[in-house]
N, C-alpha and C. Protein backbone atom coordinates (compact mmCIF):
# COMPACT_ATOMS: atom_id res chain seq x y z
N UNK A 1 11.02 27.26 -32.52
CA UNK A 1 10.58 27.80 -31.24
C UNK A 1 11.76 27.85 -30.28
N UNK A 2 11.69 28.85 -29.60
CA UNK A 2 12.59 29.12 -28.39
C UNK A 2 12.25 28.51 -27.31
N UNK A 3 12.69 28.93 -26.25
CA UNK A 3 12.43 28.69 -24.87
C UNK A 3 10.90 28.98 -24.36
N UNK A 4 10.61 28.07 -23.24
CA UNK A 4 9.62 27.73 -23.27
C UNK A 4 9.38 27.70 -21.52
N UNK A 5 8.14 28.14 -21.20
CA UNK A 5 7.56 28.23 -19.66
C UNK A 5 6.42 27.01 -19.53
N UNK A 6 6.25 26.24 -18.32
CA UNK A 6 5.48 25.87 -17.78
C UNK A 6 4.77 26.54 -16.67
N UNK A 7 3.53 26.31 -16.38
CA UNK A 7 3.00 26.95 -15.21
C UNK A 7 2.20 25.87 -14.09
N UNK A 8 2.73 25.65 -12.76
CA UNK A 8 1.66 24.24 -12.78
C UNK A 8 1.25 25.31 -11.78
N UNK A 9 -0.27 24.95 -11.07
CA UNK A 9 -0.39 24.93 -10.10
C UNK A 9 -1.69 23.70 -9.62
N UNK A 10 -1.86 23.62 -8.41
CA UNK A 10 -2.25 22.70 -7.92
C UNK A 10 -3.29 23.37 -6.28
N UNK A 11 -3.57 22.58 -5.77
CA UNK A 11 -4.58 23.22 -4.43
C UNK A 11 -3.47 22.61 -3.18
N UNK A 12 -3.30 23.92 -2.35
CA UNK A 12 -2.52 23.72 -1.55
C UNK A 12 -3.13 22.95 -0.61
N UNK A 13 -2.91 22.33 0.62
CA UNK A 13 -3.33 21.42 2.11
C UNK A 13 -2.32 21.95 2.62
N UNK A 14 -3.08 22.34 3.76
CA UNK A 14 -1.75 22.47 4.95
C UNK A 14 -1.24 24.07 4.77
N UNK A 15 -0.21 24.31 5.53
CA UNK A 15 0.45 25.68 5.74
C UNK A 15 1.65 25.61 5.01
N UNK A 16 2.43 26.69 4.48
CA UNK A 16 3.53 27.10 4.03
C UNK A 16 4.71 25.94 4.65
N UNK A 17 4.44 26.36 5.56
CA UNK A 17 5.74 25.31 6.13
C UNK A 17 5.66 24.21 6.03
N UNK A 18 4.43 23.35 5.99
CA UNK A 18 3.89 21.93 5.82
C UNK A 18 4.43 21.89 4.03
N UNK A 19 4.34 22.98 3.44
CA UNK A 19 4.39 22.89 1.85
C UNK A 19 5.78 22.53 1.42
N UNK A 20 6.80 23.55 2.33
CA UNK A 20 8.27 23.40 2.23
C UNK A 20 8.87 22.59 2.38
N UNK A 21 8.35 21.33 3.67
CA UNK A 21 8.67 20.58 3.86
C UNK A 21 8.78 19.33 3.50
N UNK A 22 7.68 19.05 2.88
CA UNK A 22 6.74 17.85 1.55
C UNK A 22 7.69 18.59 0.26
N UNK A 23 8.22 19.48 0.21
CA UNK A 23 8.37 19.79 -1.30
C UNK A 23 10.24 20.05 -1.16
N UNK A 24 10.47 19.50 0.04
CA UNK A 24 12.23 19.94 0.17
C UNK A 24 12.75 18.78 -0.81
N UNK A 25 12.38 17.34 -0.47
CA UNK A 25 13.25 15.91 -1.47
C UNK A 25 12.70 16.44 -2.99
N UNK A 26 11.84 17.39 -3.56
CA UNK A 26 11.78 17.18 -4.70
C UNK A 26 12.50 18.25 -5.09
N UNK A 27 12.84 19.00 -4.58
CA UNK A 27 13.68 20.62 -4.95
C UNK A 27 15.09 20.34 -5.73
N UNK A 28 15.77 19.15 -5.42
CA UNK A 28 16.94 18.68 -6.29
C UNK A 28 16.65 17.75 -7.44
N UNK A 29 15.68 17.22 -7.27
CA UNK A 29 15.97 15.64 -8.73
C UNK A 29 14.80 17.14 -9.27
N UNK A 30 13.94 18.07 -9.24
CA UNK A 30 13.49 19.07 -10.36
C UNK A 30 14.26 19.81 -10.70
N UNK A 31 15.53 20.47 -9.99
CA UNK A 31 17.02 21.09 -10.26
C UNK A 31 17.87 20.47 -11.41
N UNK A 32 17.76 18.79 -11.10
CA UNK A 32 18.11 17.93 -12.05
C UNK A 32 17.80 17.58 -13.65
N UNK A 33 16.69 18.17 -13.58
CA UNK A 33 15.76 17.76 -14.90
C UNK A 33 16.58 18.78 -16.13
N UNK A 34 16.42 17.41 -16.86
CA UNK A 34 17.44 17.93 -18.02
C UNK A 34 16.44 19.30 -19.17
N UNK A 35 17.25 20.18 -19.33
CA UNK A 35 16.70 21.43 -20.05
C UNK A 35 16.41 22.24 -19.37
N UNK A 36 15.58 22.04 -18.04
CA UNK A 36 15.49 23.01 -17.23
C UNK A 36 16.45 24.62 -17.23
N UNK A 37 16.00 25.38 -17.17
CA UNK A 37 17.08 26.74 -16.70
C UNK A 37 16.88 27.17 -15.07
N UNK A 38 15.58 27.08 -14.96
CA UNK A 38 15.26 27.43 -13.55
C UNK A 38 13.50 27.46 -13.57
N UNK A 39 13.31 27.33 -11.56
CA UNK A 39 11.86 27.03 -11.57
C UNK A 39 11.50 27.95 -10.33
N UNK A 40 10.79 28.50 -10.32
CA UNK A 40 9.97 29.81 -9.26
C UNK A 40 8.66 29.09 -8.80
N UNK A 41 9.22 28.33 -7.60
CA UNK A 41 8.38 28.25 -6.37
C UNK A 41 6.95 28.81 -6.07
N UNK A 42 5.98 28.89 -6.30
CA UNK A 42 5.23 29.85 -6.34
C UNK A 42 3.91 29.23 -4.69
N UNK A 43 3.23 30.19 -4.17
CA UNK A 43 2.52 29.84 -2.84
C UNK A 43 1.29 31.17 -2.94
N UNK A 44 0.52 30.60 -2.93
CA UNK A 44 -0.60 31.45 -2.23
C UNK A 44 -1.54 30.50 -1.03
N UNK A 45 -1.25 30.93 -0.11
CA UNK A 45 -1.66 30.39 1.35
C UNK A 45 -3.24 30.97 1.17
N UNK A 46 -3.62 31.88 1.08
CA UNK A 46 -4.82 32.71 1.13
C UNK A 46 -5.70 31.81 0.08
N UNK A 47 -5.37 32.15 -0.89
CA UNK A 47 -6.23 31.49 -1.89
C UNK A 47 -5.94 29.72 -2.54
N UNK A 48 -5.45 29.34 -1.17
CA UNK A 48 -4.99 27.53 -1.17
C UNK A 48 -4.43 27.48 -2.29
N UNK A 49 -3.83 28.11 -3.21
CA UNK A 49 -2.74 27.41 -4.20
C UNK A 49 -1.80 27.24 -4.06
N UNK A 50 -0.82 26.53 -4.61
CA UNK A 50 0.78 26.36 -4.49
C UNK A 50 1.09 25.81 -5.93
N UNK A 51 2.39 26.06 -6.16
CA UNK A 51 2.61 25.39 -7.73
C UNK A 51 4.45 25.76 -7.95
N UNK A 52 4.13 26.58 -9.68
CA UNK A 52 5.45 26.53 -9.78
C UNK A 52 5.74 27.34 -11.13
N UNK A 53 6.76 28.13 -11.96
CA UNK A 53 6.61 28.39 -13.17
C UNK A 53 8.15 27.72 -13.33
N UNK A 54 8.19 27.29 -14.32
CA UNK A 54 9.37 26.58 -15.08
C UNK A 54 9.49 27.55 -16.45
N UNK A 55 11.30 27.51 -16.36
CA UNK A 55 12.24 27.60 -17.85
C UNK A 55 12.45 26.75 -18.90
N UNK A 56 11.96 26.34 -19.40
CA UNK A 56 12.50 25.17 -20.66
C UNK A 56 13.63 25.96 -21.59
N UNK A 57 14.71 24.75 -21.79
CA UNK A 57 15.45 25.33 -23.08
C UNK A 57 14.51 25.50 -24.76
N UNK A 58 13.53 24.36 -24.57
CA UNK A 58 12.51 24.52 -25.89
C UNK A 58 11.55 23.52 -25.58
N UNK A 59 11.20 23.10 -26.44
CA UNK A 59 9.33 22.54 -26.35
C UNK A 59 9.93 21.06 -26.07
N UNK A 60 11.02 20.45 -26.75
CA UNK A 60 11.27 18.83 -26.48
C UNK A 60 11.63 18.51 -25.14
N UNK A 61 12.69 19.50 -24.43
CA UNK A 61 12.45 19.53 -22.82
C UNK A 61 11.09 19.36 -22.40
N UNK A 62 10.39 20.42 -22.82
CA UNK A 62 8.94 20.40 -21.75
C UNK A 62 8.38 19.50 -21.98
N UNK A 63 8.44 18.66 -23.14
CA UNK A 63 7.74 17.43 -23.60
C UNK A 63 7.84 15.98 -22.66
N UNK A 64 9.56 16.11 -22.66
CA UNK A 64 10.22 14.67 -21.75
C UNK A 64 9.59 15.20 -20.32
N UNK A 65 9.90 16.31 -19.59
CA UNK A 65 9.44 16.59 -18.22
C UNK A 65 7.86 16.26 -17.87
N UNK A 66 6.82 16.95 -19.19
CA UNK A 66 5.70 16.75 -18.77
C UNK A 66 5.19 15.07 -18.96
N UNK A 67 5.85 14.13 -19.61
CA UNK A 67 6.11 12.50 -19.86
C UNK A 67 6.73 12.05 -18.87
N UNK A 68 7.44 12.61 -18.11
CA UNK A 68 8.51 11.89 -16.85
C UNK A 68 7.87 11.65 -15.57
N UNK A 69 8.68 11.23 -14.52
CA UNK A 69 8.64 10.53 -13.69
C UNK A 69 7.89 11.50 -12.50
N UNK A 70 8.23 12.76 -12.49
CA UNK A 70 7.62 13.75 -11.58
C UNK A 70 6.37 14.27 -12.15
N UNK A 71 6.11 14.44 -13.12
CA UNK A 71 4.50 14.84 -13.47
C UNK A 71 3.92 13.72 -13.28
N UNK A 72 4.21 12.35 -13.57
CA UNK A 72 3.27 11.09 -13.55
C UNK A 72 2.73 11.61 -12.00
N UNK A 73 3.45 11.56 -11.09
CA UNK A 73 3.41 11.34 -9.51
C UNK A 73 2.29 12.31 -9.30
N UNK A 74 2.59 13.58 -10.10
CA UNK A 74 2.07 14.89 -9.49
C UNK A 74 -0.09 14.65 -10.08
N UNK A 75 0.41 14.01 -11.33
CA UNK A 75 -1.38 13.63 -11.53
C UNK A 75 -2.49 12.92 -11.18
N UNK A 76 -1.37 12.43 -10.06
CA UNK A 76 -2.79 11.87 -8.93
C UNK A 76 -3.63 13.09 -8.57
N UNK A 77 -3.17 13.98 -8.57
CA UNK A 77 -3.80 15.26 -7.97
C UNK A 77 -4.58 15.62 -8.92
N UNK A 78 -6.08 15.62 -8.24
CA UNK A 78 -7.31 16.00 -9.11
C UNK A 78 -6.64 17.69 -9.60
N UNK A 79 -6.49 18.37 -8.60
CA UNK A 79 -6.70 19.80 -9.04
C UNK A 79 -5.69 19.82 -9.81
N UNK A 80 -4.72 19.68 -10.27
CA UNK A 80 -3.33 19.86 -11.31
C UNK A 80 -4.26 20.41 -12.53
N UNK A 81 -3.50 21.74 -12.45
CA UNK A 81 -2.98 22.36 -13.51
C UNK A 81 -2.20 22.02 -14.36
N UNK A 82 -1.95 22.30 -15.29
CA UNK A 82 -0.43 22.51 -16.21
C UNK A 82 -0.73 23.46 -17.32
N UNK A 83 -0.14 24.25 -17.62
CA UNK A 83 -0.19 25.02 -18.94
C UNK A 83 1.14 25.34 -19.60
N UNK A 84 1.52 25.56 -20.79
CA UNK A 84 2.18 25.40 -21.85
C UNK A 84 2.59 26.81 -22.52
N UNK A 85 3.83 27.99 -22.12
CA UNK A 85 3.67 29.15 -22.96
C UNK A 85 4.76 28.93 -23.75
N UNK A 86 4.85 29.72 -25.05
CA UNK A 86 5.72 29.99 -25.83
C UNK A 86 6.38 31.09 -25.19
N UNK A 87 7.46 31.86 -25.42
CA UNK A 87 8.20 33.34 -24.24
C UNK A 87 8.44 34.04 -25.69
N UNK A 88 7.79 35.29 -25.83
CA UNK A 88 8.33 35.86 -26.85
C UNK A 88 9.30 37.02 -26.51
N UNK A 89 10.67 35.92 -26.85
CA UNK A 89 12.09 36.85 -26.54
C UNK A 89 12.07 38.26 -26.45
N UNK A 90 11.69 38.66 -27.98
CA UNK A 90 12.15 39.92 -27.76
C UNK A 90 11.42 40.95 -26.89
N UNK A 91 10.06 40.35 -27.00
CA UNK A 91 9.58 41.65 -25.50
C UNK A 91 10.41 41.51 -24.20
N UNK A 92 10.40 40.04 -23.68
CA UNK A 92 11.22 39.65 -22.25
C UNK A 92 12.27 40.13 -22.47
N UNK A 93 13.30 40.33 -23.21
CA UNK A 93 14.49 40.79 -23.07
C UNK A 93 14.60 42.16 -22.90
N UNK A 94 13.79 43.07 -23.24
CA UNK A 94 13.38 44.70 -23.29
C UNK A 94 12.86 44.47 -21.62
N UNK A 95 12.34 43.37 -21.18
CA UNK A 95 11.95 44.03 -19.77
C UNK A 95 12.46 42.85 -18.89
N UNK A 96 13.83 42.74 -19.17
CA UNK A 96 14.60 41.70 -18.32
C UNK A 96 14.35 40.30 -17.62
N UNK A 97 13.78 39.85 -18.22
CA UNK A 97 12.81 38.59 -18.17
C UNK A 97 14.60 37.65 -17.97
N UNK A 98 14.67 37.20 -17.47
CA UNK A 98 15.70 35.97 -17.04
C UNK A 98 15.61 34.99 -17.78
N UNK A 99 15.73 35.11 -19.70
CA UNK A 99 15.65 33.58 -20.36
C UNK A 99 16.92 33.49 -20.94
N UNK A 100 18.12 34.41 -21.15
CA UNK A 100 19.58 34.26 -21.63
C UNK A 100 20.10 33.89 -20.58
């Protein structure tokens, strides 16, 4: 298996800016997380969600991250999401999907 996406989302409280602000100290130690490639912020104010989609280099990354120290924290939260995709390269690469 290749590279690999997470999707969390969760139920937002509060406004955008209340979100940015609660979520600024975690924006570097999740920058940090080993395997990572990159993570897209994600907000819907309207429909109270907020969350996130993650890059994995492969499934043993997403394994240690979803076992680590920041998901433990994050599952106090009744509403947590998480879901698990496989990325099938060769379509994303035909429509520039950001996984090379």
């Amino acid at each position: 298996m290749g590279v690999q996406i997470v999707q969390i989302t969760y139920k937002l409280e509060g406004s955008r800016e209340e979100y940015v602000k609660e979520n600024q100290p975690y924006a570097q130690p999740i920058a940090d997380v080993p395997g990572l490639r990159w993570k897209v912020w994600t907000i819907n104010e309207e429909g109270g969600e907020a969350g996130g989609v993650y890059l994995f280099e492969d499934q043993a990354f997403v394994q240690a991250f979803l076992d680590g120290e920041i998901i433990t924290e994050m599952k106090a939260d009744p509403s947590l999401s998480i879901q698990t995709f496989d990325v099938i390269e060769e379509l994303t690469t035909t429509t520039r999907g950001p996984i090379n």
